[in-house]
N, C-alpha and C. Protein backbone atom coordinates (compact mmCIF):
# COMPACT_ATOMS: atom_id res chain seq x y z
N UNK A 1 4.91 -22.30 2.23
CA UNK A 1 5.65 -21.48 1.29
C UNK A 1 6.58 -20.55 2.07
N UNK A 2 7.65 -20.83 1.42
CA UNK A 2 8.76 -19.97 2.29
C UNK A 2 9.15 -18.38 1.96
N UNK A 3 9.19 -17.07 2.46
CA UNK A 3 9.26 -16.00 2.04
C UNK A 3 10.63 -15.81 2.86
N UNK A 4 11.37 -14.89 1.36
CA UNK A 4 12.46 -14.50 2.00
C UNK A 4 12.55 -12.94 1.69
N UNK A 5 13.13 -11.80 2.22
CA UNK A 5 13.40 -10.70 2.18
C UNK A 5 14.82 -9.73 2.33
N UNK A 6 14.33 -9.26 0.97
CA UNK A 6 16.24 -8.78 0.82
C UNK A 6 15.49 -7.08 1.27
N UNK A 7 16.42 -6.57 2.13
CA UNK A 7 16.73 -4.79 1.69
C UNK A 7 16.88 -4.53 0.50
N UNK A 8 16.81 -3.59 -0.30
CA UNK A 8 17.00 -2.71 -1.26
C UNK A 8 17.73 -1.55 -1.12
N UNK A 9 16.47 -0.70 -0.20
CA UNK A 9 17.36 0.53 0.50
C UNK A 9 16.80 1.31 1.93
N UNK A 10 17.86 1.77 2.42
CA UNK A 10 17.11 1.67 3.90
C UNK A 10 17.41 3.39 4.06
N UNK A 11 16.82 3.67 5.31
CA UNK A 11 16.40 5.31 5.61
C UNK A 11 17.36 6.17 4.90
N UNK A 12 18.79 6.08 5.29
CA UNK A 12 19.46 7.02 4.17
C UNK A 12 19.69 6.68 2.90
N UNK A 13 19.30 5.67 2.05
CA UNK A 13 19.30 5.67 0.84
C UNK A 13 18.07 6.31 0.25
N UNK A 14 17.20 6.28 0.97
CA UNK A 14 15.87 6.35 0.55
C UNK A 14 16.17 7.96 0.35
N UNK A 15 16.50 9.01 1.79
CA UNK A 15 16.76 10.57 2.13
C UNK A 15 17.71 10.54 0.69
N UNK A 16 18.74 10.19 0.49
CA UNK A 16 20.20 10.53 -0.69
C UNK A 16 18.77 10.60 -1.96
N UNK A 17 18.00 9.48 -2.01
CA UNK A 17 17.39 9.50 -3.66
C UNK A 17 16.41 10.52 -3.15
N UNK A 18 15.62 10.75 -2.67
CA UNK A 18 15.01 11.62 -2.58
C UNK A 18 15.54 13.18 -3.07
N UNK A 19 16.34 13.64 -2.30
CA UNK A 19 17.06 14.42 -2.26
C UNK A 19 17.85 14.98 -3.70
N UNK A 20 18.22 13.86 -4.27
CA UNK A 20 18.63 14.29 -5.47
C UNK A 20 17.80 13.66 -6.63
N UNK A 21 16.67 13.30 -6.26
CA UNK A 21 15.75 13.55 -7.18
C UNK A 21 15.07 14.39 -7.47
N UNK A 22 15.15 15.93 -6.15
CA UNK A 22 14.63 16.68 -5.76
C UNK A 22 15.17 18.05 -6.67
N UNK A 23 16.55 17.80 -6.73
CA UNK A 23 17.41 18.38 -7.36
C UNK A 23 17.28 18.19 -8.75
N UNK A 24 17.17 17.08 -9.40
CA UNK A 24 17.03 17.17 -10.67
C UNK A 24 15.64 17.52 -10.99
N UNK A 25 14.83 17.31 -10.36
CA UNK A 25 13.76 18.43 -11.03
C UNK A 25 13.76 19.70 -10.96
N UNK A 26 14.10 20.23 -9.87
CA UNK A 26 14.67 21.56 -10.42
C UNK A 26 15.46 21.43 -11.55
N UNK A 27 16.56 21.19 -11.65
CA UNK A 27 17.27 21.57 -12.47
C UNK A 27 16.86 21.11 -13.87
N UNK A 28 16.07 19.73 -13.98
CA UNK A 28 15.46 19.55 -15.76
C UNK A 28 14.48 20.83 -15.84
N UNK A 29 13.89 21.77 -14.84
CA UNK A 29 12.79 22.33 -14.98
C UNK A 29 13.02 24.06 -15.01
N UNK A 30 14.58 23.98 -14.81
CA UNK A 30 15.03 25.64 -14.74
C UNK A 30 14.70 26.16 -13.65
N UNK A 31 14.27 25.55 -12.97
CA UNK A 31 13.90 26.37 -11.44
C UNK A 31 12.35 25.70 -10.75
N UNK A 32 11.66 26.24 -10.17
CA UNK A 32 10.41 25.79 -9.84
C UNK A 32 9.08 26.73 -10.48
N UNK A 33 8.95 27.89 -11.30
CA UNK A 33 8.00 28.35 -11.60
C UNK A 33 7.31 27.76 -12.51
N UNK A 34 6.34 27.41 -11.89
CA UNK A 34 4.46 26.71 -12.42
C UNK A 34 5.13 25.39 -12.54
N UNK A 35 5.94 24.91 -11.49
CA UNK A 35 5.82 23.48 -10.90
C UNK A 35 5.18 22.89 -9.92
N UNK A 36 4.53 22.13 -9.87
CA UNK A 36 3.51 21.90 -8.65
C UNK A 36 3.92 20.03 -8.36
N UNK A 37 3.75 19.56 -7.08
CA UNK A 37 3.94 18.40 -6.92
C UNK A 37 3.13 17.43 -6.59
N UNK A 38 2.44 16.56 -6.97
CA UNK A 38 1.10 16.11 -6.45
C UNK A 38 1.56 14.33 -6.69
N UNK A 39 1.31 13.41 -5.25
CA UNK A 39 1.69 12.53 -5.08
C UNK A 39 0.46 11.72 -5.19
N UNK A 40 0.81 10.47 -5.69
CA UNK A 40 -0.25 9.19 -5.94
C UNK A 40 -0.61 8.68 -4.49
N UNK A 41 -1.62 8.37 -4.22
CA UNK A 41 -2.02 7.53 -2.97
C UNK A 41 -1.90 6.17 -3.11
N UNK A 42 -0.80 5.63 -2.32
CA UNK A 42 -1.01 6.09 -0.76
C UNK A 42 0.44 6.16 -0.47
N UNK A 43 1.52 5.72 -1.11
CA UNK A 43 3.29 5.89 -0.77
C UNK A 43 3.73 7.13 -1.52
N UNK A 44 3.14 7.42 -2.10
CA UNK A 44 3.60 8.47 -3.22
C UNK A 44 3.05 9.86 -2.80
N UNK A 45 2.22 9.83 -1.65
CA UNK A 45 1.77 10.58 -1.05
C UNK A 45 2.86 12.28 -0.11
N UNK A 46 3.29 10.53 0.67
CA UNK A 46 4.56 10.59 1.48
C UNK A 46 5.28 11.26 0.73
N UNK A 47 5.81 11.06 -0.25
CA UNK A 47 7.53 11.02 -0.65
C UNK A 47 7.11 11.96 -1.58
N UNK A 48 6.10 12.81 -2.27
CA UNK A 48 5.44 14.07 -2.98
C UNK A 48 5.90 15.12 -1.75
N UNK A 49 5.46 14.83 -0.34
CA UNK A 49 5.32 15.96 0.58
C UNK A 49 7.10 16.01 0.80
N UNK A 50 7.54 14.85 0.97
CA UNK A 50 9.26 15.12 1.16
C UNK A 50 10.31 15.56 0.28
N UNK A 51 9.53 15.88 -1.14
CA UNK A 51 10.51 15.86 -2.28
C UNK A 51 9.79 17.83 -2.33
N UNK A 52 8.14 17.98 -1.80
CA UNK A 52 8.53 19.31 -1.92
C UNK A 52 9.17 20.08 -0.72
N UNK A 53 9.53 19.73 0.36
CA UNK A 53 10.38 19.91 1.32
C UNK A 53 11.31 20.05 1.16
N UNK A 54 12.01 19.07 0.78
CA UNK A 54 13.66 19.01 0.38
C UNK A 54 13.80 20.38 -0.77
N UNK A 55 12.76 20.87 -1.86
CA UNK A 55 12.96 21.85 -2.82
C UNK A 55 12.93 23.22 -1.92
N UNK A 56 12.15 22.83 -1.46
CA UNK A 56 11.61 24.63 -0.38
C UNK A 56 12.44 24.73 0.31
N UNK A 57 13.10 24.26 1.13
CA UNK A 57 14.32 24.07 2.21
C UNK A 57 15.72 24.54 1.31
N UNK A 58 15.77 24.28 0.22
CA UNK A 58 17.17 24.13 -0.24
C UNK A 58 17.12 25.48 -1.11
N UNK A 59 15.66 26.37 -1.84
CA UNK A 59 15.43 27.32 -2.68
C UNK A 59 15.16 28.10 -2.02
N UNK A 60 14.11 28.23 -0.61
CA UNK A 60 13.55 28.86 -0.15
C UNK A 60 12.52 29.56 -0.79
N UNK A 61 11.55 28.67 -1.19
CA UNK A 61 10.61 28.87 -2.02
C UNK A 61 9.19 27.81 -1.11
N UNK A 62 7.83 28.77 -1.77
CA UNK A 62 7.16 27.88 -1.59
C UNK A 62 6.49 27.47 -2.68
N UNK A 63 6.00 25.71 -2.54
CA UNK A 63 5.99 25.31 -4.14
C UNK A 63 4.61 24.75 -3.17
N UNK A 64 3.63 24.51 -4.40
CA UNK A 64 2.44 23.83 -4.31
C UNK A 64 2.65 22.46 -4.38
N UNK A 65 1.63 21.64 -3.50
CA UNK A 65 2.09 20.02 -3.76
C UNK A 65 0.24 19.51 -3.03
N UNK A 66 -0.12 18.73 -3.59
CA UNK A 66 -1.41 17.81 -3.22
C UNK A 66 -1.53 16.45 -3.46
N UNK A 67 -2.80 16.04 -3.25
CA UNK A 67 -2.36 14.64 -3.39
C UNK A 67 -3.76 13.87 -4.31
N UNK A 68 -3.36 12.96 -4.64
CA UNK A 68 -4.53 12.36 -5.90
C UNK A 68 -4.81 10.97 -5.63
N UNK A 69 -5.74 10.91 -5.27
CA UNK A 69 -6.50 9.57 -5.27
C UNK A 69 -7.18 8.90 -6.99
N UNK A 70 -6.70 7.85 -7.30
CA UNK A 70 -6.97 7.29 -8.63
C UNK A 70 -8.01 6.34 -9.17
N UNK A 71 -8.46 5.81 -7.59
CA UNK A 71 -9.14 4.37 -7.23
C UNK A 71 -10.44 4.38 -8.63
N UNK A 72 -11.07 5.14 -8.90
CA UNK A 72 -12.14 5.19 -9.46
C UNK A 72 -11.12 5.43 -11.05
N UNK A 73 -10.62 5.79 -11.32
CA UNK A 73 -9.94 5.54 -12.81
C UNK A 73 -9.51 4.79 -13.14
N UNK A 74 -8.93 3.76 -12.22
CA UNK A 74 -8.15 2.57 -12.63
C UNK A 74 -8.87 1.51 -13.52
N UNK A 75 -8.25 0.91 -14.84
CA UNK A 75 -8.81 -0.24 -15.44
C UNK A 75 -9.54 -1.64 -14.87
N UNK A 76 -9.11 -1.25 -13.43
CA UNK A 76 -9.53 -3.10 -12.98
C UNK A 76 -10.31 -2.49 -11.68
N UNK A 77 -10.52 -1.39 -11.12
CA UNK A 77 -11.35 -1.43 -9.74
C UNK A 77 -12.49 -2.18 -9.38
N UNK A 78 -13.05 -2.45 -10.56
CA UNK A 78 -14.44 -3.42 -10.57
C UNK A 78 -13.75 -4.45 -10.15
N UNK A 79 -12.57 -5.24 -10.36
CA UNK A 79 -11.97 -6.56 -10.43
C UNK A 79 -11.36 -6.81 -8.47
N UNK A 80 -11.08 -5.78 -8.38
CA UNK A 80 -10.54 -5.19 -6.83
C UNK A 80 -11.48 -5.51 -5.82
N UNK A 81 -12.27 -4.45 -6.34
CA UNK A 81 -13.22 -4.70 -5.17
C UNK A 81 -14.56 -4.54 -5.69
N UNK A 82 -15.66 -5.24 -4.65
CA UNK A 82 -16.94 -4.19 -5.21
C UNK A 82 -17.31 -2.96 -4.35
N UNK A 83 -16.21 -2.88 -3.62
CA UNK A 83 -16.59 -1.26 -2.74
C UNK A 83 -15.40 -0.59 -2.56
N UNK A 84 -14.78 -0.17 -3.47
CA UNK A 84 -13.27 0.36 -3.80
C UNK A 84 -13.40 1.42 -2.06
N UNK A 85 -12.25 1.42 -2.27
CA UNK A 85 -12.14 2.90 -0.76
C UNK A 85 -11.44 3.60 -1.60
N UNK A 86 -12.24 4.66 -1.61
CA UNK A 86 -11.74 6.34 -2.01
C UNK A 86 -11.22 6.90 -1.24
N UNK A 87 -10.16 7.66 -1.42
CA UNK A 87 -9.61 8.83 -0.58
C UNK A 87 -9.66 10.10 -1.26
N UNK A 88 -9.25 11.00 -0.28
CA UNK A 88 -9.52 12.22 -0.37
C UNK A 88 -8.21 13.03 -1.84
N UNK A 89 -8.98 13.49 -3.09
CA UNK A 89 -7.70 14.04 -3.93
C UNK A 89 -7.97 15.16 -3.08
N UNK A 90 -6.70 16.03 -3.10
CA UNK A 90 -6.66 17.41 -2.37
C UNK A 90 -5.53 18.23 -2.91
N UNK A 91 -6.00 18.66 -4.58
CA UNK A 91 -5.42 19.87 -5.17
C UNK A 91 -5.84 21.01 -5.17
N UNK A 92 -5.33 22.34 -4.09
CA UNK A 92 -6.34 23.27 -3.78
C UNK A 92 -5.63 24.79 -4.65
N UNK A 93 -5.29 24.04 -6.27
CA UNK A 93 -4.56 25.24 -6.87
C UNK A 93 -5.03 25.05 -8.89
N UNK A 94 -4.69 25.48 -9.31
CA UNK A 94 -4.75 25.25 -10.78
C UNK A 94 -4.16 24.59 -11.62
N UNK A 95 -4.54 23.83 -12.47
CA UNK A 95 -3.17 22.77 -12.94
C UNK A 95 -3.00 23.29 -14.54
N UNK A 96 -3.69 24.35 -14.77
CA UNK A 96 -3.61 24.91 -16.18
C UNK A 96 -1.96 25.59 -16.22
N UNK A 97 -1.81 25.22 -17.34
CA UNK A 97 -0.33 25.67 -17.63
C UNK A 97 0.68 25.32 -16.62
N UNK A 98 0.42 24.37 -15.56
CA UNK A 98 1.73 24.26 -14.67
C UNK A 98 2.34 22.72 -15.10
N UNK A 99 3.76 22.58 -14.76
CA UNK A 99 4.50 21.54 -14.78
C UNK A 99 3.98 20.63 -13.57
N UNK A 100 3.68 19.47 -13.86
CA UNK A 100 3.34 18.75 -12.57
C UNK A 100 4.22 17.42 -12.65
N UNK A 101 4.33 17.52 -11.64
CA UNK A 101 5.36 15.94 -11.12
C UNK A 101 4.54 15.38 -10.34
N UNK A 102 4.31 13.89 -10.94
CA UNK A 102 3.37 12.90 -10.39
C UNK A 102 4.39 12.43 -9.50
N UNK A 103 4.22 11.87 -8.17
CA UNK A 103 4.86 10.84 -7.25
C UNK A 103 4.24 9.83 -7.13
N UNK A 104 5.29 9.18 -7.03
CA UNK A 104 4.81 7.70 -6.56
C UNK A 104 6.33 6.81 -5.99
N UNK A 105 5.67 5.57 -5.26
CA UNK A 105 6.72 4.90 -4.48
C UNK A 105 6.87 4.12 -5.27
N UNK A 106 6.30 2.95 -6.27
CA UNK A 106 6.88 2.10 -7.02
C UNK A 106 6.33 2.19 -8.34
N UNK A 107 7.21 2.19 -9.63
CA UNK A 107 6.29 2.11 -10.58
C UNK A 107 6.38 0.47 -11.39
N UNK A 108 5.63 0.25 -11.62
CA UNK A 108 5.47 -1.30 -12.42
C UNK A 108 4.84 -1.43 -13.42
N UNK A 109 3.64 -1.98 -13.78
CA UNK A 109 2.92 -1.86 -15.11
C UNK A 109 3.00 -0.73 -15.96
N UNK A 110 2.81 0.38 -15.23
CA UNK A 110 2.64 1.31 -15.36
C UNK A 110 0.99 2.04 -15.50
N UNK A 111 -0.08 0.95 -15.38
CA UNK A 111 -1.24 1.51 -15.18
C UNK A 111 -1.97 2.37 -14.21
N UNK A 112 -1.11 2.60 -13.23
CA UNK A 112 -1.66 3.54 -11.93
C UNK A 112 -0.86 5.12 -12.45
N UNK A 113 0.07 5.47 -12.92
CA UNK A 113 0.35 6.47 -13.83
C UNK A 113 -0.50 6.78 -15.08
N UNK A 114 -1.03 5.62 -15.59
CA UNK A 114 -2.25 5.99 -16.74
C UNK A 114 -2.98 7.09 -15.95
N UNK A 115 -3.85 5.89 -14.76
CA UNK A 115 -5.12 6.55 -14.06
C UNK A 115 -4.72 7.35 -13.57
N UNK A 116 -3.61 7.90 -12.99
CA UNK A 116 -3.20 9.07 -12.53
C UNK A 116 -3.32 10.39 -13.56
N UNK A 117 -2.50 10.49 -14.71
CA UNK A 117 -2.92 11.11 -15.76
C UNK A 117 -4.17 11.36 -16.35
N UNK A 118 -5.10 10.21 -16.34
CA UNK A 118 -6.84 10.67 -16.51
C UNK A 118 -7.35 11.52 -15.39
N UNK A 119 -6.69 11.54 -14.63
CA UNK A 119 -7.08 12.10 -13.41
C UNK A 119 -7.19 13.74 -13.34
N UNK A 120 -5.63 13.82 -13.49
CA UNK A 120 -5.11 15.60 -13.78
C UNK A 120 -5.72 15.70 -15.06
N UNK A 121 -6.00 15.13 -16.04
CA UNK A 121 -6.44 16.33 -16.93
C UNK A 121 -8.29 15.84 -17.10
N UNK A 122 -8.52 15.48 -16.08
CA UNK A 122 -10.01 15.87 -15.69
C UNK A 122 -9.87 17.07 -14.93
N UNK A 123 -8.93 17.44 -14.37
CA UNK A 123 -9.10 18.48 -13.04
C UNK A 123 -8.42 19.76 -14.12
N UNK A 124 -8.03 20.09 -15.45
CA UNK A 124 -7.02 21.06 -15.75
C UNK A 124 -6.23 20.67 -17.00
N UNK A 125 -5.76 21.46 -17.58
CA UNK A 125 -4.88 21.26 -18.61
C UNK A 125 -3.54 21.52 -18.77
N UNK A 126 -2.50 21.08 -17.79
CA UNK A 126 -1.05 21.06 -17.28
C UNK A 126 -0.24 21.43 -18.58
N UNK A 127 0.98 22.34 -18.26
CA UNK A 127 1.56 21.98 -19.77
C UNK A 127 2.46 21.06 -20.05
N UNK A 128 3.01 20.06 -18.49
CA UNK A 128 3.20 18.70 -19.09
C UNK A 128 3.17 18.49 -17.67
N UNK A 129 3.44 16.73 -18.09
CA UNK A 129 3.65 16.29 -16.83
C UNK A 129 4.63 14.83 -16.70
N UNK A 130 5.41 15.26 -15.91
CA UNK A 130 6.51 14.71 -15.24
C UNK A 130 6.05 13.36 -14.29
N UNK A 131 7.14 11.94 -14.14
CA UNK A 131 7.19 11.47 -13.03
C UNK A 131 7.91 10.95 -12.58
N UNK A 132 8.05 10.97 -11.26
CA UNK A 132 9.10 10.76 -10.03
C UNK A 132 8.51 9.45 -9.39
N UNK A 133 9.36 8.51 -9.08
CA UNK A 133 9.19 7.09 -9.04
C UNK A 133 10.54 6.51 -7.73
N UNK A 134 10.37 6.60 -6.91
CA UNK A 134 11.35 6.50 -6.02
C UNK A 134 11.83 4.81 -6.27
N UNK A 135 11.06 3.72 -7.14
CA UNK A 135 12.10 2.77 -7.41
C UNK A 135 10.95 2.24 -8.89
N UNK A 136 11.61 1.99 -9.79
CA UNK A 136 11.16 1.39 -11.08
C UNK A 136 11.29 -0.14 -11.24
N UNK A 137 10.64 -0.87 -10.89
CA UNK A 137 10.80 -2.73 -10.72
C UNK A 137 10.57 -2.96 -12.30
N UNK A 138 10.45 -2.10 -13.45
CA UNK A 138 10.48 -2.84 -14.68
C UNK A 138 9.13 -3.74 -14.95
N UNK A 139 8.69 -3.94 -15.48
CA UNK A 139 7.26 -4.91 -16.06
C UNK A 139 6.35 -3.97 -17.04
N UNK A 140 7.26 -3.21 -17.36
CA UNK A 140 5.83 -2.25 -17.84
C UNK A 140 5.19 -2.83 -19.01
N UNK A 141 3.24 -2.44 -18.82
CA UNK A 141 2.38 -3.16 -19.97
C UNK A 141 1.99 -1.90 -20.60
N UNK A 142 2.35 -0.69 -20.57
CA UNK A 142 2.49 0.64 -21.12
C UNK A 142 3.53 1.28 -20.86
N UNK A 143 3.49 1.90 -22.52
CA UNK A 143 4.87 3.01 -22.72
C UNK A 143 4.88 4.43 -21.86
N UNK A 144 4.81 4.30 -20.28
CA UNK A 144 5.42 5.00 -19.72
C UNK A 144 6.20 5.36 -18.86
N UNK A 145 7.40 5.94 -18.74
CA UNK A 145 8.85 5.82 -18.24
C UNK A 145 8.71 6.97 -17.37
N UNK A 146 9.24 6.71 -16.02
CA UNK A 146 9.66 8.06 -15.03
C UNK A 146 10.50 9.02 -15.55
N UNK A 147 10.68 10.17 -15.32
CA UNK A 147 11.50 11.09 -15.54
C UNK A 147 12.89 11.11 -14.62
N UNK A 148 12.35 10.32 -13.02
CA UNK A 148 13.26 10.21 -12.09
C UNK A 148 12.88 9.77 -11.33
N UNK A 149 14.01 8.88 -10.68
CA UNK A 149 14.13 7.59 -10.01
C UNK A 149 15.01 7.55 -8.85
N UNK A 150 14.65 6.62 -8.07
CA UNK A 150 15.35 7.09 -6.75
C UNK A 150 16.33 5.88 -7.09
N UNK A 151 15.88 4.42 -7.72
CA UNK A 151 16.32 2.84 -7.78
C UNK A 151 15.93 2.17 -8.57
N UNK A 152 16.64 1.83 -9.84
CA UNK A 152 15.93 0.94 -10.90
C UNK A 152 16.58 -0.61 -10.32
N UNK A 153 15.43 -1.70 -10.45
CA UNK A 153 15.70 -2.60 -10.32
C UNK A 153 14.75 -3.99 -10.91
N UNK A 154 15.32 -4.96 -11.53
CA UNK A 154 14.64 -5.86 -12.04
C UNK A 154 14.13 -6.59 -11.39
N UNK A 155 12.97 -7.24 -10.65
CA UNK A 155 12.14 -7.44 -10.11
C UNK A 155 11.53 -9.14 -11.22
N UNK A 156 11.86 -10.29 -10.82
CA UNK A 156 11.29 -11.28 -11.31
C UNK A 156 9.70 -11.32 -10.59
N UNK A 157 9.14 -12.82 -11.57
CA UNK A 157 7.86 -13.11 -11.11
C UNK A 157 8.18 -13.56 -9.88
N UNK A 158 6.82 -13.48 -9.17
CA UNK A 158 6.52 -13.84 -8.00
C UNK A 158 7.39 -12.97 -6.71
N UNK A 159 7.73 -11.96 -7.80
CA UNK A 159 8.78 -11.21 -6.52
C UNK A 159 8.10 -9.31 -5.98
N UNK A 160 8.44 -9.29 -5.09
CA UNK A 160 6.95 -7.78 -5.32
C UNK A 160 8.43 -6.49 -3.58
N UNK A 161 8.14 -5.51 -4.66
CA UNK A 161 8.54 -4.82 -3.93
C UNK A 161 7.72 -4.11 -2.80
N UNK A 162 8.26 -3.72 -1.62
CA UNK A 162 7.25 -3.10 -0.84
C UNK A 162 8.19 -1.45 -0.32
N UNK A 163 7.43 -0.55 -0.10
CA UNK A 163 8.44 0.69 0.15
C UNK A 163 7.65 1.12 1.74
N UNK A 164 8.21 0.92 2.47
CA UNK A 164 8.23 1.27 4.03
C UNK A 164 8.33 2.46 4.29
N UNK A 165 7.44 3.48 4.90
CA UNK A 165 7.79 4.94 4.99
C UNK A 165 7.22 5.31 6.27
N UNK A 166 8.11 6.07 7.05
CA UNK A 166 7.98 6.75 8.29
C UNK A 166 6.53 6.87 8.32
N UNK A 167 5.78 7.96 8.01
CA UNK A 167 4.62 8.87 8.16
C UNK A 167 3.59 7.52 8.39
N UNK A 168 3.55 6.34 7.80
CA UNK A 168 2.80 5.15 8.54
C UNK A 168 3.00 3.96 8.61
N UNK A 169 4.76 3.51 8.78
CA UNK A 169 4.83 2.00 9.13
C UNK A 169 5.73 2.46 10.32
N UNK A 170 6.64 3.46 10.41
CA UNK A 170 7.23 3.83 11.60
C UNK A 170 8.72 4.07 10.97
N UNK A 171 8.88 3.33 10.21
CA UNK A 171 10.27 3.59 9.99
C UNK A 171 10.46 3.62 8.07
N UNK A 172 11.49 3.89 7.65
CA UNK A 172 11.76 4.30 5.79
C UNK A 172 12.43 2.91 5.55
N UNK A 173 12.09 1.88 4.67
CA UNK A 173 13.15 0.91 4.05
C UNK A 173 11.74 0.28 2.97
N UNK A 174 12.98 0.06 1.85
CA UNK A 174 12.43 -0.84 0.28
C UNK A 174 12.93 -2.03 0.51
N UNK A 175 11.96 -3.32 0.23
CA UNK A 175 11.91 -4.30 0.18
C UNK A 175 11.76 -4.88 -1.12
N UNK A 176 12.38 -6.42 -0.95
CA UNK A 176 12.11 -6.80 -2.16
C UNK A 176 11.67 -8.21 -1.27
N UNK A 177 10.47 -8.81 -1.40
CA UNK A 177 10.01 -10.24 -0.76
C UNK A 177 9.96 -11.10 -2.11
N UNK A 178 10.27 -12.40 -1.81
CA UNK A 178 10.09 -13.54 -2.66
C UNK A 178 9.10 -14.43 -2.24
């Protein structure tokens, strides 16, 4: 079986969407008070810690940001594995009444945003919550849509995006493999 691989977007496309995805949440949000940023594990992690960077750097503010492990909420973990690997969630603030922006590197079905959402409002009662999706491949089997996007792109069967990020492959680039 033959695999072929297109770019999507490479280190500075990735910095440009970031960056002004960074921006429009401020600005849909009036500023940053009782916004907090908390990224999906394990790409969304990454790009949660760079999107509250890019806000603090540019406001000079400091904004809260953690990170959420979902493994145990998800609809199919039994199907996965029979010894899921947990990671560490690490929200060390309140999620009552704050705006939260979920991260994540790709969104698709949209079921890891479900379990993400069962997640935060086990931990708190947010007064909404936002998400940031650095590329949207389309397939969704639930009605839920990012707020902001770094790259919408249609994504056929058998085709699977992958998002490459400094902090642990070495270098930033989105893939699309066939």
């Amino acid at each position: 079986m033959r695999t072929t691989k297109s770019i999507l977007m490479n280190g500075d496309d990735i910095d440009r969407s970031l960056t002004r995805m960074a921006m429009q949440i401020v600005e849909y949000n009036h500023g940053v008070e009782n916004l907090v940023i908390i990224g999906i594990y394990t790409g969304g992690v990454s790009l949660a810690r760079r999107v509250q960077q890019l806000i603090q750097e540019r406001l000079g503010v400091s904004l809260p940001s953690g990170s959420l492990d979902i493994t145990l909420y998800r609809d199919d973990w039994s199907l996965a594995s029979q010894n899921p690997v947990v990671k560490k969630t690490s929200i060390d603030f309140p999620l009552e009444d704050k705006v939260v922006v979920l991260v994540d590197d790709v969104i698709f079905t949209g079921r890891t945003v479900r379990s993400a959402m069962d997640a935060i409002m086990d931990l708190g009662r947010p007064r909404c919550i936002q998400l940031a999706a650095l590329v949207d491949r389309g397939g969704r089997e639930l009605p839920i849509q990012p707020d902001y996007i770094g790259l919408d792109v249609q994504v056929g069967l058998g085709e699977h995006v992958h998002v490459l990020l400094r902090e642990h492959d070495g270098s930033d680039e989105v893939v699309l493999v066939q």
